[in-house]
Protein backbone atom coordinates (compact mmCIF):
# COMPACT_ATOMS: atom_id res chain seq x y z
CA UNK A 1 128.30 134.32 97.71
CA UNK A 2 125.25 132.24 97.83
CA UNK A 3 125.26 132.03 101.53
CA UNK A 4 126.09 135.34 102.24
CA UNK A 5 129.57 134.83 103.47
CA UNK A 6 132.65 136.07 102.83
CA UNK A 7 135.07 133.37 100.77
CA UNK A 8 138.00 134.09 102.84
CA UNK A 9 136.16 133.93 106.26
CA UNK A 10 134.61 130.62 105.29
CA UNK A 11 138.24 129.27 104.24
CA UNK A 12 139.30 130.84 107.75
CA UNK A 13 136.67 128.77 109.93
CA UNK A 14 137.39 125.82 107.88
CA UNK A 15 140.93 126.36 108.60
CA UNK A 16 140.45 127.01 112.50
CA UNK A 17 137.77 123.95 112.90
CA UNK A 18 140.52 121.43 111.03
CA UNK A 19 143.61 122.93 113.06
CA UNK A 20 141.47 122.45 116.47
CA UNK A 21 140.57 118.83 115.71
CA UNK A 22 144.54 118.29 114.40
CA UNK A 23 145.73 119.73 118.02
CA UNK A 24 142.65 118.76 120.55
CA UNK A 25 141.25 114.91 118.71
CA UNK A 26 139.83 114.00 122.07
CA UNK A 27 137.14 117.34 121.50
CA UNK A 28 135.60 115.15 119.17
CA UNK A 29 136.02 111.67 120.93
CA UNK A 30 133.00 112.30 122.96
CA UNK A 31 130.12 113.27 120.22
CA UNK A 32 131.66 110.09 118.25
CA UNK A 33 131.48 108.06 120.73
CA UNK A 34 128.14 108.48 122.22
CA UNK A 35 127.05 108.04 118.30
CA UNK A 36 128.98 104.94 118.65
CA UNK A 37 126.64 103.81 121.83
CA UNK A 38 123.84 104.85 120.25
CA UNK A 39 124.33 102.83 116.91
CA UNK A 40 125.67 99.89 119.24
CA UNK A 41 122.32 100.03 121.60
CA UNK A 42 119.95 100.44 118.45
CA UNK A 43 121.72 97.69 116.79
CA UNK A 44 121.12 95.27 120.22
CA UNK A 45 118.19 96.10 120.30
CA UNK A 46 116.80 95.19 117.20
CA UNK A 47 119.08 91.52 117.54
CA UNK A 48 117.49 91.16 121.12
CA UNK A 49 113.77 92.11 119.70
CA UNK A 50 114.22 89.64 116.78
CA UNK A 51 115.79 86.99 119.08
CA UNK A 52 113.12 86.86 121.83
CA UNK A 53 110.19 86.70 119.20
CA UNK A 54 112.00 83.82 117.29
CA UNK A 55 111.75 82.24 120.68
CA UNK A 56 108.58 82.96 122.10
CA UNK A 57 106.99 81.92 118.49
CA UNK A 58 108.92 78.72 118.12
CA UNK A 59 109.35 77.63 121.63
CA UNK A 60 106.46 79.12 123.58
CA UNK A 61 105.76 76.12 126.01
CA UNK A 62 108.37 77.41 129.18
CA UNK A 63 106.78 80.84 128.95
CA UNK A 64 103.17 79.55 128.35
CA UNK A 65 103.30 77.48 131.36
CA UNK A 66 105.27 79.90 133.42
CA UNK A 67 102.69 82.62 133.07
CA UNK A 68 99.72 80.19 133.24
CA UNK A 69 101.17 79.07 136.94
CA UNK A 70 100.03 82.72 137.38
CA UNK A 71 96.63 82.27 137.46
CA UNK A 72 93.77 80.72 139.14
CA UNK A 73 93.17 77.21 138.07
CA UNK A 74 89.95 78.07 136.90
CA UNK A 75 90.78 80.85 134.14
CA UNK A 76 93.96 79.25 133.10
CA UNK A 77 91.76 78.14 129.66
CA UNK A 78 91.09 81.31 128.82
CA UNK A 79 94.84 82.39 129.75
CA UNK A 80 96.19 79.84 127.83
CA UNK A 81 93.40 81.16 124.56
CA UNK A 82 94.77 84.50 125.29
CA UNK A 83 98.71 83.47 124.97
CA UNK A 84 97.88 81.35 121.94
CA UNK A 85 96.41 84.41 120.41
CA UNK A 86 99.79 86.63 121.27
CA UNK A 87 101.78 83.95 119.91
CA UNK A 88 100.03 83.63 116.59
CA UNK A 89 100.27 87.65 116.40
CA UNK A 90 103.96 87.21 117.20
CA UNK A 91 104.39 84.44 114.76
CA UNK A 92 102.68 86.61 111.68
CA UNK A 93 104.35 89.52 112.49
CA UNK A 94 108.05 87.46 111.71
CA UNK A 95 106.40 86.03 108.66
CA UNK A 96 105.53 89.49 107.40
CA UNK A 97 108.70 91.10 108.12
CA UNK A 98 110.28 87.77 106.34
CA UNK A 99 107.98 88.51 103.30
CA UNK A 100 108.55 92.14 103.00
CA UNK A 101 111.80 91.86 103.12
CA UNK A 102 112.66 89.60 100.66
CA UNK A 103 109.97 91.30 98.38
CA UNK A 104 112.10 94.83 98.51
CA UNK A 105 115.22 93.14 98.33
CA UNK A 106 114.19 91.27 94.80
CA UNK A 107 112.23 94.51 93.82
CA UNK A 108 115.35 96.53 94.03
CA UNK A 109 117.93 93.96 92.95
CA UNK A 110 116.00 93.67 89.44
CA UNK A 111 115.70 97.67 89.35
CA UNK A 112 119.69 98.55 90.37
CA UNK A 113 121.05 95.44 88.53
CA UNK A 114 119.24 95.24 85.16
CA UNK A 115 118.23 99.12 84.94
CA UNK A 116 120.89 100.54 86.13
CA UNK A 117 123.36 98.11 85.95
CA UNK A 118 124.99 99.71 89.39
CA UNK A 119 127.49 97.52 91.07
CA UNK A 120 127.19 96.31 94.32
CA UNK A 121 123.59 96.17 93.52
CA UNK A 122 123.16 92.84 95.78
CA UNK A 123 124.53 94.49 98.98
CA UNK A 124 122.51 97.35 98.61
CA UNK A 125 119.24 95.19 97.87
CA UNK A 126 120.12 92.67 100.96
CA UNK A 127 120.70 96.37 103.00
CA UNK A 128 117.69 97.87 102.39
CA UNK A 129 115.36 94.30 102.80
CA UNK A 130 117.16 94.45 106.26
CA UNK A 131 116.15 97.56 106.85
CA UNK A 132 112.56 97.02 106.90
CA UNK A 133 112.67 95.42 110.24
CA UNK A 134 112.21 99.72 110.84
CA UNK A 135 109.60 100.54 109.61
CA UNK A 136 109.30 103.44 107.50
CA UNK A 137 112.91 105.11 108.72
CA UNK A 138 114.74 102.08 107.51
CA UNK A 139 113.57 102.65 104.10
CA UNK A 140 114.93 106.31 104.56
CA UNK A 141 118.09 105.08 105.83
CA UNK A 142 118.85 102.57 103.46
CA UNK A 143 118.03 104.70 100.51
CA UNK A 144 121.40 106.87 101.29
CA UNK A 145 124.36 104.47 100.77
CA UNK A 146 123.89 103.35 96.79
CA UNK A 147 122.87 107.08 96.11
CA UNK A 148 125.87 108.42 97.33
CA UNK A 149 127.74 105.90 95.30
CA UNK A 150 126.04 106.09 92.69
CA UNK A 151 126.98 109.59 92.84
CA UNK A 152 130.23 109.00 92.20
CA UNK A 153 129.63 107.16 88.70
CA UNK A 154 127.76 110.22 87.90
CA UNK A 155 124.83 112.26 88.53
CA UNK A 156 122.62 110.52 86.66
CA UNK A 157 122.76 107.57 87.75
CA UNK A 158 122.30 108.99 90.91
CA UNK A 159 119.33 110.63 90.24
CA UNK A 160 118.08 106.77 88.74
CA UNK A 161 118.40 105.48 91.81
CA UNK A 162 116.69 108.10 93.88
CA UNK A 163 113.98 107.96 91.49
CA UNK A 164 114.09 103.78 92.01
CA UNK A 165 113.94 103.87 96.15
CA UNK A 166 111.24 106.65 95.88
CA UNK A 167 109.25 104.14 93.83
CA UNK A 168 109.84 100.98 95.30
CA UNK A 169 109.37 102.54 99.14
CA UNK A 170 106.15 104.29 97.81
CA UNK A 171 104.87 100.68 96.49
CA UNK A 172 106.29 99.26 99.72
CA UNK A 173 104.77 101.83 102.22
CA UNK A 174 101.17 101.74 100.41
CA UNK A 175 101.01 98.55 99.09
CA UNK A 176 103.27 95.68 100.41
CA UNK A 177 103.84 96.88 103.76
CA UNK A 178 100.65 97.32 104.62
CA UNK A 179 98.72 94.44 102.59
CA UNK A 180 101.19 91.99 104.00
CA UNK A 181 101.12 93.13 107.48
CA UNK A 182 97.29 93.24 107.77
CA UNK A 183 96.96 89.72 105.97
CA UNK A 184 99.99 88.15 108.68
CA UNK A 185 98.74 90.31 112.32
CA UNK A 186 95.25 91.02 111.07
CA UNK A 187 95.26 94.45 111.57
CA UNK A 188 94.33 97.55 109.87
CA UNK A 189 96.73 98.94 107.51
CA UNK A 190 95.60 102.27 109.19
CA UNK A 191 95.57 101.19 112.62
CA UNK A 192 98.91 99.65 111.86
CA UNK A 193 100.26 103.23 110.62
CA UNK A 194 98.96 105.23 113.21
CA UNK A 195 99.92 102.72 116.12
CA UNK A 196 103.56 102.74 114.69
CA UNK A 197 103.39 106.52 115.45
CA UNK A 198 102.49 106.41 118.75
CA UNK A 199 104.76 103.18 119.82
CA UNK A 200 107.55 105.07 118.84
CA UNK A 201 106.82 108.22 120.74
CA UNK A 202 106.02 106.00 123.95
CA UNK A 203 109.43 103.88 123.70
CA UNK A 204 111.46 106.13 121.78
CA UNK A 205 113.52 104.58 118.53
CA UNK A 206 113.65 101.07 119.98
CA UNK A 207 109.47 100.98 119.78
CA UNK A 208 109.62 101.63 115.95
CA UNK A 209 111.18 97.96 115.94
CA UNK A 210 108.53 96.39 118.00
CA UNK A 211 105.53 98.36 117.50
CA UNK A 212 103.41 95.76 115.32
CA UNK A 213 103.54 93.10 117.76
CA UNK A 214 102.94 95.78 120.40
CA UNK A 215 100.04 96.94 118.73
CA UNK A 216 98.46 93.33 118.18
CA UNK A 217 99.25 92.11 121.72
CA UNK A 218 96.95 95.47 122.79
CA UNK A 219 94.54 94.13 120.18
CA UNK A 220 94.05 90.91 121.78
CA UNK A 221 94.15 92.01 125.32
CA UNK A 222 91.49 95.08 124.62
CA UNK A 223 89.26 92.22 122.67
CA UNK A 224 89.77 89.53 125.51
CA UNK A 225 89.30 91.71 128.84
CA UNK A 226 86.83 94.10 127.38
CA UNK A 227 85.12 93.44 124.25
CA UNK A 228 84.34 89.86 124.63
CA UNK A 229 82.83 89.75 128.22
CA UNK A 230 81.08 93.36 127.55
CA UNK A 231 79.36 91.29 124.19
CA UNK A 232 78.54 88.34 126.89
CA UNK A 233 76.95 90.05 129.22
CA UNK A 234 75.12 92.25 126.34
CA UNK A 235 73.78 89.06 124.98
CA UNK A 236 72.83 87.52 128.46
CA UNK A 237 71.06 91.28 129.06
CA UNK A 238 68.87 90.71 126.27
CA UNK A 239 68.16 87.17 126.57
CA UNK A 240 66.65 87.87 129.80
CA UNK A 241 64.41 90.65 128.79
CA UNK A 242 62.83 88.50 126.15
C-alpha cells in the first residue's frame, strides 16, 4: 500500500523473478560473477599495494640504486635526497595506517564489548581496523556487518551500534585520521582530504588505497623540481641586485 502497488502483483513478480532463477540459474551466474572479479581484483589490489610499500620502505637499496643508474652521475645526490624523501613518505604512511588501525579497532572493541556486550565484538573490531586501509568507504563498509547482526538480537541494539560506528568514524574521520596522517606524511589534513578525492577519481577504487602516498610522492616531487630551484634562483636574483 505504501508503495503504491498492488499486494497480489508484488507476490506475482516475486513469484515470476524466484521461478526464473529456479529454471534459468546461469541468468544470474554472470552479474555474480563479475561481482566476484571485482571483489577478487579490489582485494589484490590492496595485498599488492600493501606488499610493494612494505618492500620499498624496508628494503629500498635494489630500487634506490636501480633508479639512481638512471641518472647523470652528477645529480645522482640529489636523486638519491629525492628517493630518501619518497621512502620516508612511504614509510609514515604504513606507520599511520598501523596506528589508525589499531586505534579503531581498540575504540570499538571497548564500545561493542563492554557497552553493548555484542558477541563477536573482536571480529567486528579487527574488521573494521582493517578496513581503514580505505579510507573513508572502509569505515562505511565495515559499519554494515555487526549492524545487521546486531539486528537480529534486536532493534535496539542495533540502533547502539549504529549510533557507536557513527561516533567512533566521526572521531576517526576528524580527529585520528587526520592528526595521525599529517603527523606520519606531513601533510595537511585538508590537502590530505581533498587529494583522496581526486586520486580516486583519477585511478578509480584502487587509488582510494594508495592515494596518501600518491599525494606525498607529488609533494616531494612539486617541492624538489619546482619549489626548491625557483627559491634558489630567487635568492641568487636578489643577491646580485644588492
Amino acid at each position: 500500500h505504501v508503495t503504491g502497488e498492488r499486494p497480489g502483483h508484488v507476490a506475482h513478480q516475486v513469484q515470476k523473478d524466484v521461478s526464473k532463477y529456479l529454471h534459468d540459474p546461469s541468468h544470474y551466474l554472470g552479474p555474480l560473477a563479475s561481482i566476484g572479479l571485482s571483489a577478487a581484483g579490489v582485494v589484490a589490489g590492496l595485498v599488492i599495494a600493501v606488499i610493494t610499500a612494505y618492500y620499498i620502505a624496508s628494503r629500498p637499496d635494489p630500487l634506490i640504486e636501480g633508479v639512481l643508474s638512471l641518472f647523470p652521475v652528477a645529480r645522482r645526490t640529489d636523486a638519491r635526497r629525492v628517493l630518501e624523501r619518497m621512502r620516508g613518505a612511504i614509510l609514515g604512511w604504513l606507520r599511520g595506517v598501523l596506528l589508525a588501525m589499531l586505534i579503531i579497532g581498540v575504540l570499538l572493541y571497548l564500545a561493542l564489548a563492554l557497552i553493548v556486550g555484542l558477541k563477536f565484538a573482536l571480529f567486528f573490531a579487527v574488521l573494521s581496523g582493517v578496513a581503514e586501509v580505505v579510507p573513508y568507504l572502509g569505515a562505511l563498509a565495515s559499519g554494515i556487518p555487526p549492524v545487521a547482526y546486531a539486528l537480529t538480537v534486536s532493534p535496539g541494539t542495533a540502533l547502539a551500534v549504529l549510533v557507536i560506528y557513527i561516533a567512533v568514524h566521526q572521531i576517526e574521520a576528524n580527529v585520528i585520521g587526520p592528526i595521525v596522517m599529517a603527523r606520519t606524511v606531513h601533510l595537511h589534513p585538508a590537502l590530505i582530504a581533498l587529494g583522496v578525492v581526486a586520486v580516486g577519481e583519477v585511478f578509480g577504487f584502487l587509488g582510494l588505497l594508495i592515494a596518501i602516498p600518491i599525494i606525498s610522492i607529488l609533494v616531494v616531487l612539486v617541492e624538489e623540481i619546482w619549489v626548491k630551484p625557483h627559491e634558489a634562483r630567487t635568492v641568487i636574483a636578489v643577491e646580485g641586485g644588492e
